[in-house]
Structures are given as structure tokens and as C-alpha cells.
C-alpha atoms as a PDB file:
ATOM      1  CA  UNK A   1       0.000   0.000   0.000  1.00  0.00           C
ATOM      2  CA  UNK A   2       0.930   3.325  -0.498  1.00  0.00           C
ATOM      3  CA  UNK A   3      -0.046   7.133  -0.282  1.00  0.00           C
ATOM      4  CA  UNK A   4      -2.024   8.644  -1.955  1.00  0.00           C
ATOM      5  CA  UNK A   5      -1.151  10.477  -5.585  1.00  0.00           C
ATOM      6  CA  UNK A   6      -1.121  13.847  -4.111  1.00  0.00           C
ATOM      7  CA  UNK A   7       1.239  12.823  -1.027  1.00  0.00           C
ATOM      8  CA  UNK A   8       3.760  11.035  -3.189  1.00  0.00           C
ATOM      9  CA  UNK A   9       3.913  14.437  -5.691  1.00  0.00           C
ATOM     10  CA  UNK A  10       4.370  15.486  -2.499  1.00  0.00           C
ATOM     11  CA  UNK A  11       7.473  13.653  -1.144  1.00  0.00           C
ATOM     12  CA  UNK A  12       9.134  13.444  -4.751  1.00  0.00           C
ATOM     13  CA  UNK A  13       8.872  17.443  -4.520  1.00  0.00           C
ATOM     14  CA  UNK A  14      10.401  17.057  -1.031  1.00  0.00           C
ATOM     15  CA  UNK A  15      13.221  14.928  -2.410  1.00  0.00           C
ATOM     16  CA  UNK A  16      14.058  16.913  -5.602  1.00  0.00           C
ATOM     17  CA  UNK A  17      14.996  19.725  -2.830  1.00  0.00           C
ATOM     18  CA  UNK A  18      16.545  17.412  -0.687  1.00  0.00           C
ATOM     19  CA  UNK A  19      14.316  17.932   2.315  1.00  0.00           C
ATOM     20  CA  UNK A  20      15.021  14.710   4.212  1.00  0.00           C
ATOM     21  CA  UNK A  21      13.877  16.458   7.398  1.00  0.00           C
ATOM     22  CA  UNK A  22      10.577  17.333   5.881  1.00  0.00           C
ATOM     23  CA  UNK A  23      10.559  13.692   4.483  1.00  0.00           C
ATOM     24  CA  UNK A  24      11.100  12.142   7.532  1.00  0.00           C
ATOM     25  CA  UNK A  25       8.692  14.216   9.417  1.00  0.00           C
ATOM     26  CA  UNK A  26       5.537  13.283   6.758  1.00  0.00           C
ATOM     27  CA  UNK A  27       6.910   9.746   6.847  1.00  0.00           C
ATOM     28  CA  UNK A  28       5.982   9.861  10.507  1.00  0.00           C
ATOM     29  CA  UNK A  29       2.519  11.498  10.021  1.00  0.00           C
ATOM     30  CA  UNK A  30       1.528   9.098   7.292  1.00  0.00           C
ATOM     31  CA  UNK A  31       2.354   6.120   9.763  1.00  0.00           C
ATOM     32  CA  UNK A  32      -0.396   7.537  12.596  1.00  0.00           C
ATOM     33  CA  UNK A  33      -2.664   8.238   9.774  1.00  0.00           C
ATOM     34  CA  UNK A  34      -2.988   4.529   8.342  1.00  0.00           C
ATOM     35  CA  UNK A  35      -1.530   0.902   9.645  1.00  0.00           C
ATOM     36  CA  UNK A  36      -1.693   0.313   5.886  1.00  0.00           C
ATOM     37  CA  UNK A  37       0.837   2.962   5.075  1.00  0.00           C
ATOM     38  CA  UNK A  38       3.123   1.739   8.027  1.00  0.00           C
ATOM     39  CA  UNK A  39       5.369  -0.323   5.914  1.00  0.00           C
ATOM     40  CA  UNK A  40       5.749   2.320   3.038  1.00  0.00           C
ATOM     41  CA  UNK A  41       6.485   5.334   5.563  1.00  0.00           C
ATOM     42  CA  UNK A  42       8.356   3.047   8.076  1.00  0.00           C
ATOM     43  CA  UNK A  43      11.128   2.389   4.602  1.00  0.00           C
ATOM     44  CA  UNK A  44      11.181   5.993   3.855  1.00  0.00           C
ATOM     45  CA  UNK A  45      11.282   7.201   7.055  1.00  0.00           C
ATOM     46  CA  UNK A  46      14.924   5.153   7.319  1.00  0.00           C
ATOM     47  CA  UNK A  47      16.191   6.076   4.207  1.00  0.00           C
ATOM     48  CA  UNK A  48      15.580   9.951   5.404  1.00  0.00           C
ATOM     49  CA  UNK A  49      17.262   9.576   8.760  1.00  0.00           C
ATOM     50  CA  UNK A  50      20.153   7.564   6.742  1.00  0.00           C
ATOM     51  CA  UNK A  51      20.529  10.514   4.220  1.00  0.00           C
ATOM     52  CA  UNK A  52      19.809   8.228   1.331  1.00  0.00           C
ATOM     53  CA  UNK A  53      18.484  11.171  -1.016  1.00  0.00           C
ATOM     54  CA  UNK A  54      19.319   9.139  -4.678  1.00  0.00           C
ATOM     55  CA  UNK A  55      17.670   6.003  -2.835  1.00  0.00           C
ATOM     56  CA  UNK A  56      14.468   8.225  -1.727  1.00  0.00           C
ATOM     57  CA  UNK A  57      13.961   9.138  -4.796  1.00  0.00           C
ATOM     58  CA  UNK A  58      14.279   6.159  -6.710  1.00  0.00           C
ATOM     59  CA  UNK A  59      12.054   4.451  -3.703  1.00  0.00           C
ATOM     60  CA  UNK A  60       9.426   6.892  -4.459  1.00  0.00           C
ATOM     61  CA  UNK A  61       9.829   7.132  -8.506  1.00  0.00           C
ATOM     62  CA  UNK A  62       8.387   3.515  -8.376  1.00  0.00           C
ATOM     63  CA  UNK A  63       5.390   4.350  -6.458  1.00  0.00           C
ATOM     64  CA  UNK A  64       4.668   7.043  -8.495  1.00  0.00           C
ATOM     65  CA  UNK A  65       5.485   5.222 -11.692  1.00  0.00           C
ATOM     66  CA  UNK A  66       2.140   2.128 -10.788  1.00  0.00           C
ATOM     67  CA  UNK A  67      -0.154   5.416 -10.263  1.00  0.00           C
END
């Protein structure tokens, strides 16, 4: 499962810039929001605090990529 359209133009945006903070801080919010998303935001969410930028966006260019 995964986020909606809107929140993964979203994160992409927020990777583009680099914002791993801001990244990491959505990642959180989407993981109260829905058990379903857990997995999803739990993988980003480590890839943020790890500084993985290339690997974020790659991560989330699939996602987008099956909308």
C-alpha cells in the first residue's frame, strides 16, 4: 500500500529539494494516519534519517510510476 497520488507528488517534490527532514517528518505522520501505510512510511522514514536522497527518490519514482 501506499499514499495517496497527491502525497507522493508530495514527497518526490520534497526529495528533488533534498528535504530529508521534511521527508522524515511526513513519513511519521503518514504512519499515525494509516496501519496500511506503516510499511511504506516506516522504509522511507529510514532512508531519510540515513541521508539516502538518490535512494528516496528512486524508492518513491516507483510508487509514483504504478499510479
Amino acid at each position: 500500500m501506499h499514499p495517496s497520488a497527491d502525497e507522493l507528488k508530495i514527497l518526490l517534490d520534497l526529495a528533488m529539494r533534498g528535504d530529508l527532514r521534511s521527508i522524515a517528518e511526513r513519513t511519521q505522520k503518514l504512519q499515525e494516519q494509516s496501519e496500511e501505510l506503516q510499511p511504506f512510511a516506516t522504509r522511507l522514514y529510514q532512508l531519510a534519517k540515513g541521508f539516502k536522497g538518490k535512494q528516496i527518490l528512486e524508492f518513491l519514482q516507483k510508487y509514483s510510476e504504478a499510479l
